[in-house]
PDB file of N, CA and C in Angstrom:
ATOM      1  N   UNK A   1      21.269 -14.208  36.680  1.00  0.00           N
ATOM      2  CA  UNK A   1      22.412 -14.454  35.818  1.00  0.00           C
ATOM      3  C   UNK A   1      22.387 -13.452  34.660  1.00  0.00           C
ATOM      4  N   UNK A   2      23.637 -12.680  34.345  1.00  0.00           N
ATOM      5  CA  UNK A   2      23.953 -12.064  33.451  1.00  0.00           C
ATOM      6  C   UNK A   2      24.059 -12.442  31.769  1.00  0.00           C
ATOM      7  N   UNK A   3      23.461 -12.206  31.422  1.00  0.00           N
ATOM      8  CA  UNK A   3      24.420 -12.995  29.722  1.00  0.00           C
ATOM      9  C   UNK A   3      24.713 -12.013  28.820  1.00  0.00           C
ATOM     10  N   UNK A   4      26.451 -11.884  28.754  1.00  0.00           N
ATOM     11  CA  UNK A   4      26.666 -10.672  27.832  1.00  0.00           C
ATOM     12  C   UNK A   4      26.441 -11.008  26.245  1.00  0.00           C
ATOM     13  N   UNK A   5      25.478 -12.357  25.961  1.00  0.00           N
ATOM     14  CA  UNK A   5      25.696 -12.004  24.735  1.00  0.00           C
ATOM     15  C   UNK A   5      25.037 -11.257  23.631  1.00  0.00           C
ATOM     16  N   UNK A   6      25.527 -11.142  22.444  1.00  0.00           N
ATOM     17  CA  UNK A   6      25.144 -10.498  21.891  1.00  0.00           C
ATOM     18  C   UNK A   6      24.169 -10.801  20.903  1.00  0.00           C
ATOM     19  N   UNK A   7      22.771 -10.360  20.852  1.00  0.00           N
ATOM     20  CA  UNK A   7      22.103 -10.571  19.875  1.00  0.00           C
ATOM     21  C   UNK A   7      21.629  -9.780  18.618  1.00  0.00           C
ATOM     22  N   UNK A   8      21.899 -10.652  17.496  1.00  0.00           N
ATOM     23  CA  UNK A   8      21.499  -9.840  16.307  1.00  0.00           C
ATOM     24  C   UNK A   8      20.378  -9.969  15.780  1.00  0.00           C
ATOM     25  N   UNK A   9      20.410  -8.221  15.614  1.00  0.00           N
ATOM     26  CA  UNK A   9      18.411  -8.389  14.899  1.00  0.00           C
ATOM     27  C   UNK A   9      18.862  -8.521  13.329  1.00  0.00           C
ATOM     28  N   UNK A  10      19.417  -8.355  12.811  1.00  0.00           N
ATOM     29  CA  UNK A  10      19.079  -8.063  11.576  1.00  0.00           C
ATOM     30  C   UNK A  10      19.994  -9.707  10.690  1.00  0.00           C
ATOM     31  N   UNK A  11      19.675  -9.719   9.183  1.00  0.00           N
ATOM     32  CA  UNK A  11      19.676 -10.893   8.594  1.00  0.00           C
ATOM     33  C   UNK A  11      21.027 -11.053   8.258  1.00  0.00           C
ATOM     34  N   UNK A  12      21.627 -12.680   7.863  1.00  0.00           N
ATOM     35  CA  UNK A  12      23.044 -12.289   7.556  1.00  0.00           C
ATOM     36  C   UNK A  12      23.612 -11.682   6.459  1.00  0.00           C
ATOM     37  N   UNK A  13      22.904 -11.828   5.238  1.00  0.00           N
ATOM     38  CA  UNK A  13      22.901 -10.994   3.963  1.00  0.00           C
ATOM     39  C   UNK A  13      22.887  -8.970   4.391  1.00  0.00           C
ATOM     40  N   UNK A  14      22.489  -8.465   5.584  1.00  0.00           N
ATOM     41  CA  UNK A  14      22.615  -7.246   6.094  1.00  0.00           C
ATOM     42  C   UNK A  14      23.610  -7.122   6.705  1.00  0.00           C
ATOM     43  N   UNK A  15      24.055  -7.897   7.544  1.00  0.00           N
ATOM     44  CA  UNK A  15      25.509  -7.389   8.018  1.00  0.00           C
ATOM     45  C   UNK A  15      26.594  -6.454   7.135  1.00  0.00           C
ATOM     46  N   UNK A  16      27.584  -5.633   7.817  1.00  0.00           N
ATOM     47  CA  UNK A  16      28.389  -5.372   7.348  1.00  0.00           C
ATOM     48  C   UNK A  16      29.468  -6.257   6.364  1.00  0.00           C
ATOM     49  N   UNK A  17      30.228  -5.841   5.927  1.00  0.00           N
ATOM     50  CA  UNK A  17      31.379  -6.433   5.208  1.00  0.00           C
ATOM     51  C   UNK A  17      32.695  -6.228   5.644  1.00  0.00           C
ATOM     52  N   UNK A  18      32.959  -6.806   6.279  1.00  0.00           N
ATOM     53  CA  UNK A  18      34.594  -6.438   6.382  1.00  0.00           C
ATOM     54  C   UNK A  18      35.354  -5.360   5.932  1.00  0.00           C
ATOM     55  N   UNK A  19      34.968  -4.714   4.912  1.00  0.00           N
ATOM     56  CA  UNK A  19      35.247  -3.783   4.106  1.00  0.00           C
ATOM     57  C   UNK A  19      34.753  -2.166   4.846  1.00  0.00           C
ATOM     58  N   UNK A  20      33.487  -2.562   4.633  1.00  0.00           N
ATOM     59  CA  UNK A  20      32.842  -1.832   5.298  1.00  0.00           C
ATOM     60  C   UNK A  20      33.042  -1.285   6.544  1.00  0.00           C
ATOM     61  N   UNK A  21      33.133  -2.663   7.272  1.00  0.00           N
ATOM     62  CA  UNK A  21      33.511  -2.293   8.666  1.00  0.00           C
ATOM     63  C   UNK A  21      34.665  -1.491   9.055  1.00  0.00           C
ATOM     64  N   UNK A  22      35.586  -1.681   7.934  1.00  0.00           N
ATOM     65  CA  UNK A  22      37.128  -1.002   8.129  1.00  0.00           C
ATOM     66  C   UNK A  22      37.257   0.451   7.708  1.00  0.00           C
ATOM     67  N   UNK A  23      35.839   1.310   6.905  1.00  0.00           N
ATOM     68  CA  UNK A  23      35.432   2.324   6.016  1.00  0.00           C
ATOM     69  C   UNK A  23      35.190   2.650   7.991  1.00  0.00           C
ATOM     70  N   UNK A  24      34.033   1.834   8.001  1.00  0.00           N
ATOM     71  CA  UNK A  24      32.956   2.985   9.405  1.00  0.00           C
ATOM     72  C   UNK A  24      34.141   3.469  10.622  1.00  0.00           C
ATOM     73  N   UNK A  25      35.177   2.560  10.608  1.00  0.00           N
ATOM     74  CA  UNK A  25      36.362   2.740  11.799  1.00  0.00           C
ATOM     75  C   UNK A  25      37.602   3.892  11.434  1.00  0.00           C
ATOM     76  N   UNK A  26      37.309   4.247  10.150  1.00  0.00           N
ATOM     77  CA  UNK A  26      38.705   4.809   9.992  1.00  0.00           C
ATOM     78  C   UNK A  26      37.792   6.454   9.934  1.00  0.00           C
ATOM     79  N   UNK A  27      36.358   6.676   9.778  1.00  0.00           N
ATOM     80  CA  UNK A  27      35.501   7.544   9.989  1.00  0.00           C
ATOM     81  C   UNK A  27      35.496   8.096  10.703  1.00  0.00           C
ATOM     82  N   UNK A  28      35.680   9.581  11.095  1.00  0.00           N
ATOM     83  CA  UNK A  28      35.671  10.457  12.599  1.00  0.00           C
ATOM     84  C   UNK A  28      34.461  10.068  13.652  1.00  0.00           C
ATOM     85  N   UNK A  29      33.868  10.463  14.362  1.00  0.00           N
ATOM     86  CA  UNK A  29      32.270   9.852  15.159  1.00  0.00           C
ATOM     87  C   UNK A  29      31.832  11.302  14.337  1.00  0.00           C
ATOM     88  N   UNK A  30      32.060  12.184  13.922  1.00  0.00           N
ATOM     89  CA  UNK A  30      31.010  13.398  13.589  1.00  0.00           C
ATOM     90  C   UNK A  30      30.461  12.851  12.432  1.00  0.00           C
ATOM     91  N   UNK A  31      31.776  12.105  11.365  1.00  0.00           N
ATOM     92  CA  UNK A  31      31.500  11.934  10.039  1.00  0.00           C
ATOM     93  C   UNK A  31      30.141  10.811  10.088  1.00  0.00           C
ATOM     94  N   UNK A  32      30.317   9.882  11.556  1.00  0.00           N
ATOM     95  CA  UNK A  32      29.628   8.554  11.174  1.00  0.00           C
ATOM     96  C   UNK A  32      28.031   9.564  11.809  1.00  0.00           C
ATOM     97  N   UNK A  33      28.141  10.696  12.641  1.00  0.00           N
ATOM     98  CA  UNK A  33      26.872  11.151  13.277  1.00  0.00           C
ATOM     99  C   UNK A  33      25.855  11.528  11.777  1.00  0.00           C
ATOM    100  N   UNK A  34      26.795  12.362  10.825  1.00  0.00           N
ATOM    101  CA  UNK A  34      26.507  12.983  10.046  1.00  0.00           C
ATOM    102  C   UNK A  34      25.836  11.617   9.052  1.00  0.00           C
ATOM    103  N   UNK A  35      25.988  10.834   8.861  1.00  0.00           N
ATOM    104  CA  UNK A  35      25.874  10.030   8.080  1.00  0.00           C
ATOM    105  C   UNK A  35      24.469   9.281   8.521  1.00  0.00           C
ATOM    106  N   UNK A  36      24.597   9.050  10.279  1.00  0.00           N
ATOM    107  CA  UNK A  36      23.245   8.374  10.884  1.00  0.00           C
ATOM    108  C   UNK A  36      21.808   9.713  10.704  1.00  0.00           C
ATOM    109  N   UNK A  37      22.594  10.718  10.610  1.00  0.00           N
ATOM    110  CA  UNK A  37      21.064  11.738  10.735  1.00  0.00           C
ATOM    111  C   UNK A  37      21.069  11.619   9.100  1.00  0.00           C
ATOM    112  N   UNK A  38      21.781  11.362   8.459  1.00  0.00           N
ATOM    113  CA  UNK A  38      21.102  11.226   6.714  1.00  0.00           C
ATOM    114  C   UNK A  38      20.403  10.536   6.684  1.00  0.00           C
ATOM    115  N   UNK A  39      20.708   9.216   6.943  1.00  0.00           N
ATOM    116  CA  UNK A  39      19.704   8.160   7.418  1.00  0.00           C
ATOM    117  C   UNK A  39      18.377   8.225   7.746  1.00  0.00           C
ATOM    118  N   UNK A  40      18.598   8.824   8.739  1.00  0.00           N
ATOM    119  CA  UNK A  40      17.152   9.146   9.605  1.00  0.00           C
ATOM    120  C   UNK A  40      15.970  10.105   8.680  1.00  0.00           C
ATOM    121  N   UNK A  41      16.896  11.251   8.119  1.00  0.00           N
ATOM    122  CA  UNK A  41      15.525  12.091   7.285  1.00  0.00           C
ATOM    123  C   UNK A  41      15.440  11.250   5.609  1.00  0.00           C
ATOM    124  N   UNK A  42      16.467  10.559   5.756  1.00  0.00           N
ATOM    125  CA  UNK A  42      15.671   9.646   4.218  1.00  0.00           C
ATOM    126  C   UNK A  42      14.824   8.913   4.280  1.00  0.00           C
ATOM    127  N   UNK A  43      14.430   8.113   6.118  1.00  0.00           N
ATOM    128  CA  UNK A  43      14.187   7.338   6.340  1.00  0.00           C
ATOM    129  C   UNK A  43      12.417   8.013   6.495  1.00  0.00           C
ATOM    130  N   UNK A  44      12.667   8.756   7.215  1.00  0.00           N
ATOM    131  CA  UNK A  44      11.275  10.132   6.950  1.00  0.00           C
ATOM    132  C   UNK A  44      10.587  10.377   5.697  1.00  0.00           C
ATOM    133  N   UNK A  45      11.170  10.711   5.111  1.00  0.00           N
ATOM    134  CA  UNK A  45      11.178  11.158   3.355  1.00  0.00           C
ATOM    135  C   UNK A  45      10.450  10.027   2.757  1.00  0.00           C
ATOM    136  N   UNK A  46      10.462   8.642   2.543  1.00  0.00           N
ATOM    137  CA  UNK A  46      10.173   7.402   2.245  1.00  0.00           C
ATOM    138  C   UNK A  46       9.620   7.032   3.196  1.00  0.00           C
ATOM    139  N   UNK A  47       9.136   7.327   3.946  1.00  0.00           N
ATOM    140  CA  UNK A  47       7.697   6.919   4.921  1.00  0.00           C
ATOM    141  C   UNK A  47       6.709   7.879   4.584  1.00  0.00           C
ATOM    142  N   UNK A  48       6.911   9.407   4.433  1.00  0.00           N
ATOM    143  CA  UNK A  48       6.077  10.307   4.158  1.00  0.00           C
ATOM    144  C   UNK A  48       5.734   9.770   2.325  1.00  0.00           C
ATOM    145  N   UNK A  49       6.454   9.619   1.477  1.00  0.00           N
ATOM    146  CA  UNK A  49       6.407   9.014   0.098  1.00  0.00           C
ATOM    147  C   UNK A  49       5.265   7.698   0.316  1.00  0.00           C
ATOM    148  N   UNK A  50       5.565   7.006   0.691  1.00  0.00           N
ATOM    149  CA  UNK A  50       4.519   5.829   1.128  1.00  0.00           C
ATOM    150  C   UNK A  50       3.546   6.016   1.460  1.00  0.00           C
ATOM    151  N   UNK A  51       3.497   7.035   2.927  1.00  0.00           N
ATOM    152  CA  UNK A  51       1.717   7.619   3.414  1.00  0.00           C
ATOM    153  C   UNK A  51       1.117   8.329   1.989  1.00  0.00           C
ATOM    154  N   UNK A  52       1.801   9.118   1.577  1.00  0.00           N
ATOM    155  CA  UNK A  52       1.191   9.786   0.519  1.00  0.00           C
ATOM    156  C   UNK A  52       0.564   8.657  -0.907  1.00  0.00           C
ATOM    157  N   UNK A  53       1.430   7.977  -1.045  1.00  0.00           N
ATOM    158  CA  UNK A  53       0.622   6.717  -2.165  1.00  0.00           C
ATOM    159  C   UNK A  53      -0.449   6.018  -1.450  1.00  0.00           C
ATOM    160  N   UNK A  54      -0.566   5.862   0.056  1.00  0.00           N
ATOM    161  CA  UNK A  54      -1.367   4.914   0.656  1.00  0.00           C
ATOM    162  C   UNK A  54      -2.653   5.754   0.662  1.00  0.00           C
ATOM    163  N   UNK A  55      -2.841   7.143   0.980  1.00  0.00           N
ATOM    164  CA  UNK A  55      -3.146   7.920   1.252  1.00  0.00           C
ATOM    165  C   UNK A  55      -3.583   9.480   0.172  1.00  0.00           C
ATOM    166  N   UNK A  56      -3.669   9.303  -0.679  1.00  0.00           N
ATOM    167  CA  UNK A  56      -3.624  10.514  -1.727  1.00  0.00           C
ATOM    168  C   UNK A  56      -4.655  11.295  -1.166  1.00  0.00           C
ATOM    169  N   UNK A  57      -5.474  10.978  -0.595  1.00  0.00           N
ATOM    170  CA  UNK A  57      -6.470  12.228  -0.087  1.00  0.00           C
ATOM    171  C   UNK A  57      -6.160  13.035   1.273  1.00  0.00           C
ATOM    172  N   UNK A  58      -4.939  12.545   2.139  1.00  0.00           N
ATOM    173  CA  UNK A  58      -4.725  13.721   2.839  1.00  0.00           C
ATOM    174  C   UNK A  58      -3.628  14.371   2.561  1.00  0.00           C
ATOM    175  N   UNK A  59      -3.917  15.211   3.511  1.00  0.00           N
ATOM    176  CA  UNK A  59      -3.012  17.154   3.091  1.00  0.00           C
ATOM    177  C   UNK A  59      -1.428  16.671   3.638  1.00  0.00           C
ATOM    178  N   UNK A  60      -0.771  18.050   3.485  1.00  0.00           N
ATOM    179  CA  UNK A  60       0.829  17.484   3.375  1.00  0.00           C
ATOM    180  C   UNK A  60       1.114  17.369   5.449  1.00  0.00           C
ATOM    181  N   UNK A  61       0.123  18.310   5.832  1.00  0.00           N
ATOM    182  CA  UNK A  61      -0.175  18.319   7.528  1.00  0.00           C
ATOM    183  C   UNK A  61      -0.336  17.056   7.965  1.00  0.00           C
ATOM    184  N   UNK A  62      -1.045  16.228   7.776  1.00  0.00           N
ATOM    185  CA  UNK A  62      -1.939  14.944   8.233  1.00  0.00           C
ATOM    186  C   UNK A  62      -0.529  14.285   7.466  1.00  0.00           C
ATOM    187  N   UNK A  63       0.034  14.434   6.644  1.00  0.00           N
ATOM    188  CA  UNK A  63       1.048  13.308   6.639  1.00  0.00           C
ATOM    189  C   UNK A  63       2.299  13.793   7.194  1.00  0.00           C
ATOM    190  N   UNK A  64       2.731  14.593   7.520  1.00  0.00           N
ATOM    191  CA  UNK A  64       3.622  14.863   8.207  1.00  0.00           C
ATOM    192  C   UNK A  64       3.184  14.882   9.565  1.00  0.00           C
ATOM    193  N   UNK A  65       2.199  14.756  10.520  1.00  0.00           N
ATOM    194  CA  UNK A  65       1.960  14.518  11.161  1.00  0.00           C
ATOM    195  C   UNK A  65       1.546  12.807  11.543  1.00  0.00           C
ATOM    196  N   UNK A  66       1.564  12.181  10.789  1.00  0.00           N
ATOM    197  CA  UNK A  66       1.677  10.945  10.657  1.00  0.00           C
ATOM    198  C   UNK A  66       2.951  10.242  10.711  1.00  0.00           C
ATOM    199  N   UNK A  67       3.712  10.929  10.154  1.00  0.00           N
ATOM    200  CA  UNK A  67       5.423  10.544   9.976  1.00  0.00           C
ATOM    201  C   UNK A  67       5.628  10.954  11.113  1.00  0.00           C
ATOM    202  N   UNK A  68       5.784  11.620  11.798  1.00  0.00           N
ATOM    203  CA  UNK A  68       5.577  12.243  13.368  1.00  0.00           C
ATOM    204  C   UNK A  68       5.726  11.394  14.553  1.00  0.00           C
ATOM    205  N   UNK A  69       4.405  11.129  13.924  1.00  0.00           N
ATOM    206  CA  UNK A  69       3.652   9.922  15.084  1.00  0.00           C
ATOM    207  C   UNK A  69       4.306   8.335  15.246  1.00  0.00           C
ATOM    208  N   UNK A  70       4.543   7.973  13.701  1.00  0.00           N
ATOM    209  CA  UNK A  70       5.255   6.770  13.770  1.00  0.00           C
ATOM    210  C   UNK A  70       6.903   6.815  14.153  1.00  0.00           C
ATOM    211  N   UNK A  71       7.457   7.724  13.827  1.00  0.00           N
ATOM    212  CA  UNK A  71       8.366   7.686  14.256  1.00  0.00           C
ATOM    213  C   UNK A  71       9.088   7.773  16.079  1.00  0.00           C
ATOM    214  N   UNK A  72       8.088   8.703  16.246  1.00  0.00           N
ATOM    215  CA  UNK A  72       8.128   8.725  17.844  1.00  0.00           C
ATOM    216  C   UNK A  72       7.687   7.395  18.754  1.00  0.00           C
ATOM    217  N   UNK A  73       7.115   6.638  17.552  1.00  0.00           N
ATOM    218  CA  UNK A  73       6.762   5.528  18.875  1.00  0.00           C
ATOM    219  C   UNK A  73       7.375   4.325  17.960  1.00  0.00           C
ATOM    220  N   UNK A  74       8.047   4.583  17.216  1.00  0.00           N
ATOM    221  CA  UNK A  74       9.392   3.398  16.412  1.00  0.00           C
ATOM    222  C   UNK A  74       9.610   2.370  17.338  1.00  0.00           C
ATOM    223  N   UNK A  75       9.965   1.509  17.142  1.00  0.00           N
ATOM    224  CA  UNK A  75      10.698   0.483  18.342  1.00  0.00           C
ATOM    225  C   UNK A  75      12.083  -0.061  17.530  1.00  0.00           C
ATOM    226  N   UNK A  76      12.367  -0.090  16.519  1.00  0.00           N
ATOM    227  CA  UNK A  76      13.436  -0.744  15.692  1.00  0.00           C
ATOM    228  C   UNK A  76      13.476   0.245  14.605  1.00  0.00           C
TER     229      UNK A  76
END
């Protein structure tokens, strides 16, 4: 048996807004691409920021190679 429904990961205070939702639709797909890869290297940027406070004794290699690593095996 099939079940198309849909499940949400994230909390209801995260959802979109109506508002919002009507911003992301009236958006070209390049504008919304452009917007998901901002995402993604801020999302880098503030993981590498974090290793580095967790971490002050390794080099900028070992943490960018760390950011690397977690990201490639991300699941969410």
């Amino acid at each position: 048996m099939l079940l198309n429904a849909h499940i949400s990961l994230v909390l209801p205070d995260e959802k979109p807004s109506p508002e919002q939702i009507a911003i992301f639709r009236q958006m070209t797909p390049e504008r919304r691409l452009s917007l998901a890869e901002q995402l993604y290297w801020t999302a880098r940027e503030l993981k590498a920021a974090w290793l580095r406070a967790r971490h002050p004794e390794w080099t900028e290699q070992k943490v960018s190679q760390e950011v690397t690593r977690l990201f490639l095996h991300a699941r969410t």
